[in-house]
N, C-alpha and C. Protein backbone atom coordinates (compact mmCIF):
# COMPACT_ATOMS: atom_id res chain seq x y z
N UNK A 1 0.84 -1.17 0.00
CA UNK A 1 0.00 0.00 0.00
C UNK A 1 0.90 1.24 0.00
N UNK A 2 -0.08 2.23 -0.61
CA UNK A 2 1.09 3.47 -0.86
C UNK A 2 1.00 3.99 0.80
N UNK A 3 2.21 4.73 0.85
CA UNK A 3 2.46 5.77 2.31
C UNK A 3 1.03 7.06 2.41
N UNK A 4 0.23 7.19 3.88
CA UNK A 4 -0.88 7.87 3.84
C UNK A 4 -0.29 8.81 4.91
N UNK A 5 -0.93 9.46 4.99
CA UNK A 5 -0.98 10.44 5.51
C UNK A 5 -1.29 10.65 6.73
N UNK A 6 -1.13 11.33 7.42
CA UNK A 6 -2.04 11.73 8.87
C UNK A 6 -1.54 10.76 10.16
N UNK A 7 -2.48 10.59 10.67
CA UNK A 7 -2.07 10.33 12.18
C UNK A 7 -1.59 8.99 12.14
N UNK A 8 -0.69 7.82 13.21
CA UNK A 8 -0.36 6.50 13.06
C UNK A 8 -1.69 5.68 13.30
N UNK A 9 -2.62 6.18 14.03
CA UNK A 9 -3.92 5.59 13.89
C UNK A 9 -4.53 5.29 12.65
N UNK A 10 -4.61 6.05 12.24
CA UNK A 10 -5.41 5.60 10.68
C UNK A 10 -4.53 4.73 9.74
N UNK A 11 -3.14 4.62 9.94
CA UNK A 11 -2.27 3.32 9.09
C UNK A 11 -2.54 2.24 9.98
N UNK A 12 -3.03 2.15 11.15
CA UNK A 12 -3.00 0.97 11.75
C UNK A 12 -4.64 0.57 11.26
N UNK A 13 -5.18 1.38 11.42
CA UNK A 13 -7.06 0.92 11.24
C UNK A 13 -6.42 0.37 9.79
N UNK A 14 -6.15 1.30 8.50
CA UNK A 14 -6.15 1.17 7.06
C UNK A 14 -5.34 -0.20 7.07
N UNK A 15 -4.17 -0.70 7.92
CA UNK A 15 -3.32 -2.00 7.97
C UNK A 15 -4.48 -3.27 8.39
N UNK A 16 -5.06 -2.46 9.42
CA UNK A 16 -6.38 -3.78 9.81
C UNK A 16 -7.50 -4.21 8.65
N UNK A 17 -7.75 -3.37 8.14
CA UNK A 17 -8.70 -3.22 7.23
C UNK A 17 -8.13 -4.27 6.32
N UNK A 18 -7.28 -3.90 5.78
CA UNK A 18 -6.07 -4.67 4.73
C UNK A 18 -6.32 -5.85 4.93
N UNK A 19 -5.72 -6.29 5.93
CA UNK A 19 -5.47 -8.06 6.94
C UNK A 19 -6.93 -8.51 6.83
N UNK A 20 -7.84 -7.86 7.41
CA UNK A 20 -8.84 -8.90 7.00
C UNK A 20 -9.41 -8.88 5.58
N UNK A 21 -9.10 -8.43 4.90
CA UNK A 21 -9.23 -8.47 3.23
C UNK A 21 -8.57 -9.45 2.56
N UNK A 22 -7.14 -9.53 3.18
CA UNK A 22 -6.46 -10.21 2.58
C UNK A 22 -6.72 -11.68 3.21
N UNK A 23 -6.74 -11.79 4.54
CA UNK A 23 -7.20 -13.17 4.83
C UNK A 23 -8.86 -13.90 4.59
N UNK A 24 -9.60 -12.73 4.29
CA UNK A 24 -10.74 -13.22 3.47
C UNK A 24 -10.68 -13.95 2.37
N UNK A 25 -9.65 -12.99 1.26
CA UNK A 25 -9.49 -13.19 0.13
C UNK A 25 -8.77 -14.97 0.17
N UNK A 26 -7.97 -14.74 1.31
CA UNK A 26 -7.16 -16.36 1.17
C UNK A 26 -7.89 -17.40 1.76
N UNK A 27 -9.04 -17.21 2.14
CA UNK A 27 -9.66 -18.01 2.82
C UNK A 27 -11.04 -18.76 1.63
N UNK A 28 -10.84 -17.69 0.49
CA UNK A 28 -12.01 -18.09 -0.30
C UNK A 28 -10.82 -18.51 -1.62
N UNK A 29 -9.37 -18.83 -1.38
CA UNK A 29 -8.62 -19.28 -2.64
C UNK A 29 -8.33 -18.27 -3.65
N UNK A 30 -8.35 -17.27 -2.86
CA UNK A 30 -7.86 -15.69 -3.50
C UNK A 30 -6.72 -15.38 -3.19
N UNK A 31 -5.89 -14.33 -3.89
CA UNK A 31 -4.78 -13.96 -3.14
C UNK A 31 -4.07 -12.71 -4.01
N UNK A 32 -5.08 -11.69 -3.59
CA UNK A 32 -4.92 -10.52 -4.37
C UNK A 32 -3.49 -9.85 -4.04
N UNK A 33 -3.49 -8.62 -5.02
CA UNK A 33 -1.85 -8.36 -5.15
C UNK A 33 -2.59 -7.01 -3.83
N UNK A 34 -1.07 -6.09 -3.35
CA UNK A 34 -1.60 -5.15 -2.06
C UNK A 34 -2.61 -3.82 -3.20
N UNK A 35 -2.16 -3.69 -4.68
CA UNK A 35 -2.56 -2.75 -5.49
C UNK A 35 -4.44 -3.26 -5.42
N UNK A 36 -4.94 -4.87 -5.57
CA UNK A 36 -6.16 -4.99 -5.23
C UNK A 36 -6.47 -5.01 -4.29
N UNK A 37 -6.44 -5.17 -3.04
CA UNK A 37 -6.82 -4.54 -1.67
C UNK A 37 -7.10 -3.50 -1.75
N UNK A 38 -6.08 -2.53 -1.86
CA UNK A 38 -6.11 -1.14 -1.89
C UNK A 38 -7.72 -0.48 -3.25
N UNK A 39 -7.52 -0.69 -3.78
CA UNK A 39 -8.89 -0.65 -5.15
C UNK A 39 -9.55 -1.05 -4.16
N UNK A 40 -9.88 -2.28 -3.47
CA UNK A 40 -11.29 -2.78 -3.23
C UNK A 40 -11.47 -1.93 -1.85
N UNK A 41 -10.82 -1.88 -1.23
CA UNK A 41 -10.71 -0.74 0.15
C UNK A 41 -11.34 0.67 -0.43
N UNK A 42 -11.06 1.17 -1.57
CA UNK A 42 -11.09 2.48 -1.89
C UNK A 42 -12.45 2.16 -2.52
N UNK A 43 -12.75 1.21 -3.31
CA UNK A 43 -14.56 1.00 -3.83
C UNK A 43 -15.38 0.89 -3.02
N UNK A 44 -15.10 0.08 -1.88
CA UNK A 44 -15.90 -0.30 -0.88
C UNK A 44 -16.16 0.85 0.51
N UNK A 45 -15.38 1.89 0.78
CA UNK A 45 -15.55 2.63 1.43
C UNK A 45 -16.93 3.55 0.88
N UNK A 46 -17.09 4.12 2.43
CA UNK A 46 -18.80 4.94 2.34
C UNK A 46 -18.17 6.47 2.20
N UNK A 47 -18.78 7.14 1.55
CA UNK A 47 -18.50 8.63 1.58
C UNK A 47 -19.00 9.18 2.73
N UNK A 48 -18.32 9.84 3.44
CA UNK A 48 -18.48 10.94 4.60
C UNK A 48 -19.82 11.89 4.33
N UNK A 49 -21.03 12.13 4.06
CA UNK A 49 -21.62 13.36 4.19
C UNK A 49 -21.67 14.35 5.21
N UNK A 50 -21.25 15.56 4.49
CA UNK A 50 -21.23 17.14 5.66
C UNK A 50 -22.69 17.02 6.21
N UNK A 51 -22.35 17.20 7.53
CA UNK A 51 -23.55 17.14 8.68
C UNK A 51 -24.57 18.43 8.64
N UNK A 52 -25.48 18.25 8.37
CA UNK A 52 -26.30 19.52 8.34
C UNK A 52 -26.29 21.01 8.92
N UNK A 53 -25.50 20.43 10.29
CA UNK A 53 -25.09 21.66 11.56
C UNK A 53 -24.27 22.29 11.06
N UNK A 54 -23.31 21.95 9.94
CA UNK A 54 -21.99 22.81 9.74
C UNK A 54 -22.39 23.96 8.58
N UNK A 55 -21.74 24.96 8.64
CA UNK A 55 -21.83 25.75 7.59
C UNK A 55 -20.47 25.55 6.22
N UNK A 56 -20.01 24.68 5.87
CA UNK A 56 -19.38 24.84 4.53
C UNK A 56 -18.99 23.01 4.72
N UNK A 57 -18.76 22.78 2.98
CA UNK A 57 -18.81 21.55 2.86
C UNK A 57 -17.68 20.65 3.82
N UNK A 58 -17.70 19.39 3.89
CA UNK A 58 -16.56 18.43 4.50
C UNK A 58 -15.84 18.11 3.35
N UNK A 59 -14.53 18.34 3.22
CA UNK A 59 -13.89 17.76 2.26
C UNK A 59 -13.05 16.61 2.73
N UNK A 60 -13.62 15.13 2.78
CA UNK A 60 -13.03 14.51 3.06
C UNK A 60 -13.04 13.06 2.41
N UNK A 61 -11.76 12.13 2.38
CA UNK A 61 -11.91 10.64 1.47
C UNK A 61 -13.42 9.99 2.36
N UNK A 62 -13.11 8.66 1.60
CA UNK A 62 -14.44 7.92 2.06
C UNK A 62 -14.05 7.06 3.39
N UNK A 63 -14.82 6.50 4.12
CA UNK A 63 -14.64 6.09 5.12
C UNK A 63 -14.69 4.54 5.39
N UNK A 64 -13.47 3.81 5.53
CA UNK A 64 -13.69 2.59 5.62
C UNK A 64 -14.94 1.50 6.06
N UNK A 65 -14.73 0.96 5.34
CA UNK A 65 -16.28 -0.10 5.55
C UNK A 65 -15.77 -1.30 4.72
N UNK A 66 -15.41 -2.44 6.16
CA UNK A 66 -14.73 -3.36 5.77
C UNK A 66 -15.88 -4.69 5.85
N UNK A 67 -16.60 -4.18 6.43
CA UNK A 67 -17.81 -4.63 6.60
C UNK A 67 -18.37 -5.39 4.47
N UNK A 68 -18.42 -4.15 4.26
CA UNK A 68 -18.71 -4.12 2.79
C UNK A 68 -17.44 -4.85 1.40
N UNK A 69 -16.04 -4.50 2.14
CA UNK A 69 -14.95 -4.99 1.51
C UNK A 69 -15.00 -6.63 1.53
N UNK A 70 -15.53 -7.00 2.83
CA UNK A 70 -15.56 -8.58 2.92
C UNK A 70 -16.86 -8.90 2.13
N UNK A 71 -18.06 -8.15 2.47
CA UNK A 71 -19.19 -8.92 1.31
C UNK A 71 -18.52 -8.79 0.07
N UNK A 72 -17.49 -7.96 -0.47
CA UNK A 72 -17.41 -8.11 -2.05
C UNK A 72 -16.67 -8.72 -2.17
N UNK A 73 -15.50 -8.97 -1.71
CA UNK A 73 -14.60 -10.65 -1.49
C UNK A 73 -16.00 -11.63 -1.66
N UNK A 74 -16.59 -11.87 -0.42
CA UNK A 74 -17.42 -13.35 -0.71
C UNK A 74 -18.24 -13.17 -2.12
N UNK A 75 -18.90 -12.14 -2.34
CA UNK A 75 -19.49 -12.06 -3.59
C UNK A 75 -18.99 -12.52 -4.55
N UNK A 76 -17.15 -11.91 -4.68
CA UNK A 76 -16.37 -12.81 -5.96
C UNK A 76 -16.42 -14.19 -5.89
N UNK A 77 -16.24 -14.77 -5.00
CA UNK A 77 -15.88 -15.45 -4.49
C UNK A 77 -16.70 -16.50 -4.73
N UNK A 78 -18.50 -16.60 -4.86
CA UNK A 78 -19.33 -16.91 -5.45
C UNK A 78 -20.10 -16.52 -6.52
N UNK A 79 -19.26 -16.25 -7.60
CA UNK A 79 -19.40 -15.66 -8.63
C UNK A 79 -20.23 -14.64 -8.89
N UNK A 80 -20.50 -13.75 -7.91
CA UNK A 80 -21.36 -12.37 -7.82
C UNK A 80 -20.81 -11.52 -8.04
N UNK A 81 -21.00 -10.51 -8.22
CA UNK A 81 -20.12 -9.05 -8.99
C UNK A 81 -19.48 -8.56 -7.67
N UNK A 82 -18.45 -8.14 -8.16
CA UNK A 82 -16.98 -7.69 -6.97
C UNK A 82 -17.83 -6.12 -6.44
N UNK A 83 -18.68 -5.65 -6.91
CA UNK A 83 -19.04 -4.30 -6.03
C UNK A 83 -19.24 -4.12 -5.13
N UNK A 84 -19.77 -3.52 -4.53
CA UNK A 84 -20.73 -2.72 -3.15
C UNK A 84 -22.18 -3.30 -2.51
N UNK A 85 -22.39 -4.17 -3.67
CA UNK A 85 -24.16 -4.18 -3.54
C UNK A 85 -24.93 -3.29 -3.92
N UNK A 86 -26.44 -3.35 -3.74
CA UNK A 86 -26.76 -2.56 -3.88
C UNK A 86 -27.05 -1.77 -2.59
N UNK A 87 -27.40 -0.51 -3.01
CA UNK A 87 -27.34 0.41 -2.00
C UNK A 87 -28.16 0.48 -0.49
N UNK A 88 -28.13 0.58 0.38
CA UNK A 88 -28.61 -0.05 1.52
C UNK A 88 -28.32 0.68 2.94
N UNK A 89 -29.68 1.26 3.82
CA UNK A 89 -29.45 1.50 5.68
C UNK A 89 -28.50 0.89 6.22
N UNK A 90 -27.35 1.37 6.96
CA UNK A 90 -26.90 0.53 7.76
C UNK A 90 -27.19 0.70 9.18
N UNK A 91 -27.22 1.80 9.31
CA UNK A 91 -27.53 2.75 10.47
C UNK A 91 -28.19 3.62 10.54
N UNK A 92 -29.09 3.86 11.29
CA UNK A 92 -30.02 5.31 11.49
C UNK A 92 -29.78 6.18 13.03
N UNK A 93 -29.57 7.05 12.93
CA UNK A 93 -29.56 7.91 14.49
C UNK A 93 -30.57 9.07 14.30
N UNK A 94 -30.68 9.30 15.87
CA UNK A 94 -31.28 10.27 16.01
C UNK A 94 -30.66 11.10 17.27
N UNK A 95 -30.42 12.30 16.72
CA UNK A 95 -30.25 13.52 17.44
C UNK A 95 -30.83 14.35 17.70
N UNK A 96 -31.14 14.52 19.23
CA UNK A 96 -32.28 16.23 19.44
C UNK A 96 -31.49 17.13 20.32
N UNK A 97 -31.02 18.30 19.56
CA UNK A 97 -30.20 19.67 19.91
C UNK A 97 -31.07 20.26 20.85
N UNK A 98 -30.77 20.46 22.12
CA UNK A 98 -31.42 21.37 22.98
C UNK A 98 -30.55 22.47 23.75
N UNK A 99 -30.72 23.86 23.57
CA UNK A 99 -29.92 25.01 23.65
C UNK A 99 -30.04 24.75 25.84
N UNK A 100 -28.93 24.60 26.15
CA UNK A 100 -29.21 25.03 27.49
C UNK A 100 -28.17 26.49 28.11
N UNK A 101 -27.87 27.23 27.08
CA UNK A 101 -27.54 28.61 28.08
C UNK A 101 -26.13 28.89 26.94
N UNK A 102 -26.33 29.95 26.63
CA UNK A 102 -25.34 31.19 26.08
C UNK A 102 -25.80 31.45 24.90
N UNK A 103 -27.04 31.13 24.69
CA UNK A 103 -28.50 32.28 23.56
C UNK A 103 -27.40 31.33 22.48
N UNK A 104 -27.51 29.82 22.82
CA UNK A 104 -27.51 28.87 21.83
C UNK A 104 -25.52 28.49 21.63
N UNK A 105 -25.16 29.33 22.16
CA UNK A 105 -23.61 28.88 22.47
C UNK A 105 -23.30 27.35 22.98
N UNK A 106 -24.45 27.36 24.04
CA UNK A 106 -24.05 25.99 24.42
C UNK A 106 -25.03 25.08 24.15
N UNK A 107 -25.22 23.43 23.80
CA UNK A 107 -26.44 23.07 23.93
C UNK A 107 -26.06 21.42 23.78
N UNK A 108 -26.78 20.91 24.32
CA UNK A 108 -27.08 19.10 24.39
C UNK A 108 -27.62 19.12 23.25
N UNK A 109 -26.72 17.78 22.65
CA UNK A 109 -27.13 16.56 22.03
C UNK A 109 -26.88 15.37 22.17
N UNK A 110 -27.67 14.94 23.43
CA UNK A 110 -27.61 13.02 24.10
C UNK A 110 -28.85 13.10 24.08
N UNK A 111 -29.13 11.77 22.70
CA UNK A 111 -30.78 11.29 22.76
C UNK A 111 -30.79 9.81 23.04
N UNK A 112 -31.55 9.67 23.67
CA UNK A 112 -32.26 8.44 23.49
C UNK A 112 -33.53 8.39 22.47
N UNK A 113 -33.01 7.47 21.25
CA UNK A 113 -33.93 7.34 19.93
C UNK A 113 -35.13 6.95 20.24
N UNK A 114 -35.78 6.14 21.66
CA UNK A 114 -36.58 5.40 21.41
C UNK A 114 -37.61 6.61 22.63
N UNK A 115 -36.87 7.97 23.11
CA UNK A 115 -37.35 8.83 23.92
C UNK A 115 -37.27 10.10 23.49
N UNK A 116 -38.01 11.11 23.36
CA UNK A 116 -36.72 12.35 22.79
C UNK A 116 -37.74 13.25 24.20
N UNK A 117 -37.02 13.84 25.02
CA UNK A 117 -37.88 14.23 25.89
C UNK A 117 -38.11 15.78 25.32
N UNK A 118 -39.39 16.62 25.71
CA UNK A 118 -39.85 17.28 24.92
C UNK A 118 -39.39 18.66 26.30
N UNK A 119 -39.43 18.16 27.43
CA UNK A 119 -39.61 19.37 28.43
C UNK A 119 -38.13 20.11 28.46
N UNK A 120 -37.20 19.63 27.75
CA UNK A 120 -35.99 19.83 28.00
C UNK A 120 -35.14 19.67 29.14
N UNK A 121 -33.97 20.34 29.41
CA UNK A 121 -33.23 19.86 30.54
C UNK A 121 -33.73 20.78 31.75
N UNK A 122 -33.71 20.08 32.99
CA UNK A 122 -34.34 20.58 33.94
C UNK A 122 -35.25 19.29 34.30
N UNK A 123 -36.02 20.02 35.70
CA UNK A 123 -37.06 18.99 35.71
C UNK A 123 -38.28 19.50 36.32
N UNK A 124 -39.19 19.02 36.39
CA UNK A 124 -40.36 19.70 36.76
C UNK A 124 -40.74 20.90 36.59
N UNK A 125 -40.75 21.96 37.22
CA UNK A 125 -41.12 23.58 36.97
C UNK A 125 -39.89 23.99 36.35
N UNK A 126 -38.98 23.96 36.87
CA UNK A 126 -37.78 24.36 36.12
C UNK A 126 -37.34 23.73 35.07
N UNK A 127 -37.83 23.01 34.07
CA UNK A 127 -37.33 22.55 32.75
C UNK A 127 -37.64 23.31 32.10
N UNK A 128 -36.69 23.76 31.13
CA UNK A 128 -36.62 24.98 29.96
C UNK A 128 -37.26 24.99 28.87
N UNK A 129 -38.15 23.96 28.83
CA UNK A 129 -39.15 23.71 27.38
C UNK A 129 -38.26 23.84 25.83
N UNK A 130 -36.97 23.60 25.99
CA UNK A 130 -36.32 23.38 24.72
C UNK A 130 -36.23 22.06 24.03
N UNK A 131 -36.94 21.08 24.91
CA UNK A 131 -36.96 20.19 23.84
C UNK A 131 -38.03 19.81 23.14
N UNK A 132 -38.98 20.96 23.17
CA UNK A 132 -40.00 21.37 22.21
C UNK A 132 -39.81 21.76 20.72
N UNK A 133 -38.27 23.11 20.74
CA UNK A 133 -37.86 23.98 19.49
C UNK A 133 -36.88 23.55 19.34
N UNK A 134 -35.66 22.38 20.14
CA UNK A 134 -35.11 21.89 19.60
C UNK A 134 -35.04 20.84 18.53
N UNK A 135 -34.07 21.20 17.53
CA UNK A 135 -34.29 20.27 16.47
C UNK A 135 -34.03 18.83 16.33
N UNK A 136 -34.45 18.09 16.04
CA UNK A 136 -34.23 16.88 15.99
C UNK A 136 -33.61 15.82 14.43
N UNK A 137 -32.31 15.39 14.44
CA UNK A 137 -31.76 15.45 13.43
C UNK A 137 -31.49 13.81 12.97
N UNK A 138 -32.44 13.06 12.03
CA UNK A 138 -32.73 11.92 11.84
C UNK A 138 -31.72 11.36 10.77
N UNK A 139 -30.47 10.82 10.55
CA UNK A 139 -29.50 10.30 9.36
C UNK A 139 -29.49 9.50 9.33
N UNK A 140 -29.25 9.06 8.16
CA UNK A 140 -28.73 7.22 7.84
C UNK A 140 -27.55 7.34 7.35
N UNK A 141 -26.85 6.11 7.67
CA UNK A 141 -25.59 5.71 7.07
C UNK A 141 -25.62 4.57 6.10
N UNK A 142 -25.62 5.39 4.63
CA UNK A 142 -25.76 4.39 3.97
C UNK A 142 -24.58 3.59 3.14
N UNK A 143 -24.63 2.32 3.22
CA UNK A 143 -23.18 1.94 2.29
C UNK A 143 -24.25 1.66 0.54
N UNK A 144 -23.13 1.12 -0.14
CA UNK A 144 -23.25 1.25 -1.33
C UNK A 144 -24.11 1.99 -2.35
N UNK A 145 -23.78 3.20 -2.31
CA UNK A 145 -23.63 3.85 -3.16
C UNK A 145 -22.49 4.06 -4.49
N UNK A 146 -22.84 3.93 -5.66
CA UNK A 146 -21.98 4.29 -6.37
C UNK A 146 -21.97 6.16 -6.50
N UNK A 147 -22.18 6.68 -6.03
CA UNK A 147 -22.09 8.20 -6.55
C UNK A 147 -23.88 8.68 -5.56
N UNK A 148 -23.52 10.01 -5.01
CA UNK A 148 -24.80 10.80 -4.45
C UNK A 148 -25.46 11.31 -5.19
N UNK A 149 -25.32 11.78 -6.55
CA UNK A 149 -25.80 12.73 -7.45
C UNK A 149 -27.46 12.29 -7.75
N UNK A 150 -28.82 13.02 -8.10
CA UNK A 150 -29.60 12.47 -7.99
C UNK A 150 -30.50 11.77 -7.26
N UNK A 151 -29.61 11.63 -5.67
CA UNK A 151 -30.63 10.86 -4.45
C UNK A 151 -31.05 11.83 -3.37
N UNK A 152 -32.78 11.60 -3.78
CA UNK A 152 -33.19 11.65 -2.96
C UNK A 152 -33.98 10.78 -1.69
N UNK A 153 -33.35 11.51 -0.87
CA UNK A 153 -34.05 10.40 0.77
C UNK A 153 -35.24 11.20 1.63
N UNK A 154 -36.28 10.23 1.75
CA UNK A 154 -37.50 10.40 2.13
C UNK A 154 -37.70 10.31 3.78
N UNK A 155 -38.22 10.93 4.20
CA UNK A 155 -38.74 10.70 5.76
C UNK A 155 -39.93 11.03 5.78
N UNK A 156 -40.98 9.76 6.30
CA UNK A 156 -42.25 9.47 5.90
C UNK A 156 -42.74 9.45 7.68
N UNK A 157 -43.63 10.83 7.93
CA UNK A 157 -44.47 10.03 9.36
C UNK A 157 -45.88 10.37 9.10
N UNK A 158 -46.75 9.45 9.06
CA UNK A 158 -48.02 9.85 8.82
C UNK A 158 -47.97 9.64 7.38
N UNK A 159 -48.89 10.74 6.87
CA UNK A 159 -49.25 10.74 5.66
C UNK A 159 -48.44 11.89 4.75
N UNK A 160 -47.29 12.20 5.97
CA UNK A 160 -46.34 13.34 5.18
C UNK A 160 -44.76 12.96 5.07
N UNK A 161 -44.31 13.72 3.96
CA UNK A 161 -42.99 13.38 3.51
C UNK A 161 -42.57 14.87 3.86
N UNK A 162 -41.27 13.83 4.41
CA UNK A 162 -40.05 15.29 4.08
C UNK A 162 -39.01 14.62 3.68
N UNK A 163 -38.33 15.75 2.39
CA UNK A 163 -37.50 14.78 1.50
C UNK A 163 -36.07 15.74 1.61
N UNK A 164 -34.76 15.01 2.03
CA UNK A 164 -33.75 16.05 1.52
C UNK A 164 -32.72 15.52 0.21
N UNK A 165 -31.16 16.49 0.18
CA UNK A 165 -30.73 15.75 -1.03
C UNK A 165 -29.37 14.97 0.08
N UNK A 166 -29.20 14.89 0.87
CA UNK A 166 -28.50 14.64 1.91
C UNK A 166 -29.37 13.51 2.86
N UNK A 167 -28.29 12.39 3.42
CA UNK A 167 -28.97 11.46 4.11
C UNK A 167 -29.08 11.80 5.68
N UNK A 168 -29.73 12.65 5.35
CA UNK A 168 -30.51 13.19 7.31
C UNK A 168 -31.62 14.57 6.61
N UNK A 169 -32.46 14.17 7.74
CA UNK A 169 -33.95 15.18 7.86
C UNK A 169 -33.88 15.41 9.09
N UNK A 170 -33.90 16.96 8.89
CA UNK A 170 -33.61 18.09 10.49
C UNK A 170 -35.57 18.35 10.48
N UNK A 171 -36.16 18.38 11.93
CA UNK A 171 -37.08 18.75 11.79
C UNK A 171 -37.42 18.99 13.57
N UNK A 172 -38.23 20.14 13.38
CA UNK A 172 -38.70 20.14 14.85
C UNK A 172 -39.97 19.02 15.85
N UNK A 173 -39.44 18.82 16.78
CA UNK A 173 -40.63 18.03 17.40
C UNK A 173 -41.93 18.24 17.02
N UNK A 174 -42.49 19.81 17.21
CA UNK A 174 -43.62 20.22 16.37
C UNK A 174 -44.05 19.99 14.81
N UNK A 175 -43.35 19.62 14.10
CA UNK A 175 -43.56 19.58 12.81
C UNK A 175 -43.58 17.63 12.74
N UNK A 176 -42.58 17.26 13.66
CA UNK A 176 -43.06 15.58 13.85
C UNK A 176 -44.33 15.43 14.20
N UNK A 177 -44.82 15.55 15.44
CA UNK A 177 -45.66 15.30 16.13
C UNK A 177 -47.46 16.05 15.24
N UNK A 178 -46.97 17.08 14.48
CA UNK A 178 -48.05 17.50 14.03
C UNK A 178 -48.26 16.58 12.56
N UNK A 179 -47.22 16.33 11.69
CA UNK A 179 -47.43 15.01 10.56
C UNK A 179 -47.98 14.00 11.21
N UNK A 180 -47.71 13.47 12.37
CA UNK A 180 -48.32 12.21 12.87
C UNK A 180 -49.65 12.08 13.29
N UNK A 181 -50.07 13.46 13.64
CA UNK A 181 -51.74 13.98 13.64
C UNK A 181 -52.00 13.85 15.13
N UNK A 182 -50.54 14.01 15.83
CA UNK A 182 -50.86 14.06 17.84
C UNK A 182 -50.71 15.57 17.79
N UNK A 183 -50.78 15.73 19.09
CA UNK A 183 -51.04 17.07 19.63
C UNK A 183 -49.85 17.53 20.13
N UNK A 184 -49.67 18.31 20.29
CA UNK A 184 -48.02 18.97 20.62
C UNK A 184 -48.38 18.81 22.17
N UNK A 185 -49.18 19.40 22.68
CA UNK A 185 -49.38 19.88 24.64
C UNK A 185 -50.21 18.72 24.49
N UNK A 186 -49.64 17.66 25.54
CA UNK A 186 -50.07 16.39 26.34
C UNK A 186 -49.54 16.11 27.34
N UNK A 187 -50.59 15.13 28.11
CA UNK A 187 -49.98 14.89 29.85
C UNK A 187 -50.04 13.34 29.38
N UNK A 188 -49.35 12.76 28.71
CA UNK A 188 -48.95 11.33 28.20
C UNK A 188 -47.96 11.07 27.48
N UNK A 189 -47.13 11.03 27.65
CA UNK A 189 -46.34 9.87 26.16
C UNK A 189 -46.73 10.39 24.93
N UNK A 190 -46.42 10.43 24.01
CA UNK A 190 -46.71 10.16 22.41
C UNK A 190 -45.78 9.57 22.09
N UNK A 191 -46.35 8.26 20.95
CA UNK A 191 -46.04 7.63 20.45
C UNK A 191 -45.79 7.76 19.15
N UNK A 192 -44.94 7.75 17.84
CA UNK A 192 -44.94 8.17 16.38
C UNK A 192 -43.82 7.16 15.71
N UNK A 193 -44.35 6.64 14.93
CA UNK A 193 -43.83 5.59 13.55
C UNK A 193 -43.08 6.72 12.67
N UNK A 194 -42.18 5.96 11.89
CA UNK A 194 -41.52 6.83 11.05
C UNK A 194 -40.94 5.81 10.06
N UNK A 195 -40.80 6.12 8.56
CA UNK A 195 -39.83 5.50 7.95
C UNK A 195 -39.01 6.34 7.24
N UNK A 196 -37.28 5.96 7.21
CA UNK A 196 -36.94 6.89 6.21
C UNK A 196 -36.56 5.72 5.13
């Protein structure tokens, strides 16, 4: 492999990555040269998308996914095409930004996906009601892609879509909770389905 750049961490991850490629590859009666590793490392990696929060693009390579390097080993391997697959969720998160003090300088983002609490931080009388207007920031991590150009990704609750050109949908609790056809002010739980 050619000499990289940057920190000794990332030659050791990019060396790991390697090793199990290469002992995949020898394990299925392969025994690629380091120039095909390196290709299939570089096909098989996921592109980084700039996070919605930032203001100017991420310029950065793609991000290992060895995960995906070994399905395209076995794929050759059983005479399936050496790519990526097709394109596919691997991961979904959810983030809800809640401002707690310096007029948005400072602010939480620790969610629990399966909770997003609405009263914000605090508790009882004293909770700051920011996790009402805080935003809540829904992404997927998707592998195989050949190229972003042209995709769009859907986030479906209720009978409404919100679509971006980027794999995450920023939206406020209010604008969730009102697609889903609940009520914003409740003394219960709400419950809401979603697909992206």
């Amino acid at each position: 492999m050619a000499e990289i750049a940057g920190p000794s961490a990332f030659r050791r991850q990019i060396a790991a990555a390697a090793a199990v490629v290469l002992q995949t590859s020898r394990l299925t009666g392969r025994h690629p040269s380091p120039d095909d590793v390196r290709s299939l490392l570089e096909r098989t990696g996921r592109a980084v998308p700039t996070p919605p929060q930032i203001d100017r693009p991420l310029h950065v390579g793609p991000q290992l996914d060895v995960t995906a390097a070994v399905q395209a080993v076995l794929a050759e391997a059983h005479g399936g095409p050496a790519g990526t697959g097709a394109a596919r969720i691997v991961r979904l998160s959810v983030a809800h930004r809640q401002t707690i003090g310096g007029l948005g300088g400072s602010y939480l983002e620790s969610t629990d996906p399966g909770r997003i609490d609405l009263a914000g931080p605090g508790t009882g009388s004293g909770a700051t009601g920011e996790g009402l207007v805080g935003p809540v920031t829904i992404g997927a991590d998707v592998t195989g892609l050949t190229g972003d150009k042209g995709i769009e990704y859907v986030l479906r609750i209720g009978k409404r879509e919100f679509t971006s050109a980027t794999p995450a949908v920023r939206l406020t609790p209010t604008q969730m909770l009102t697609a889903a056809g609940l009520p914003v002010a409740a003394t219960t739980d709400r419950r809401l389905s979603l697909t992206f």
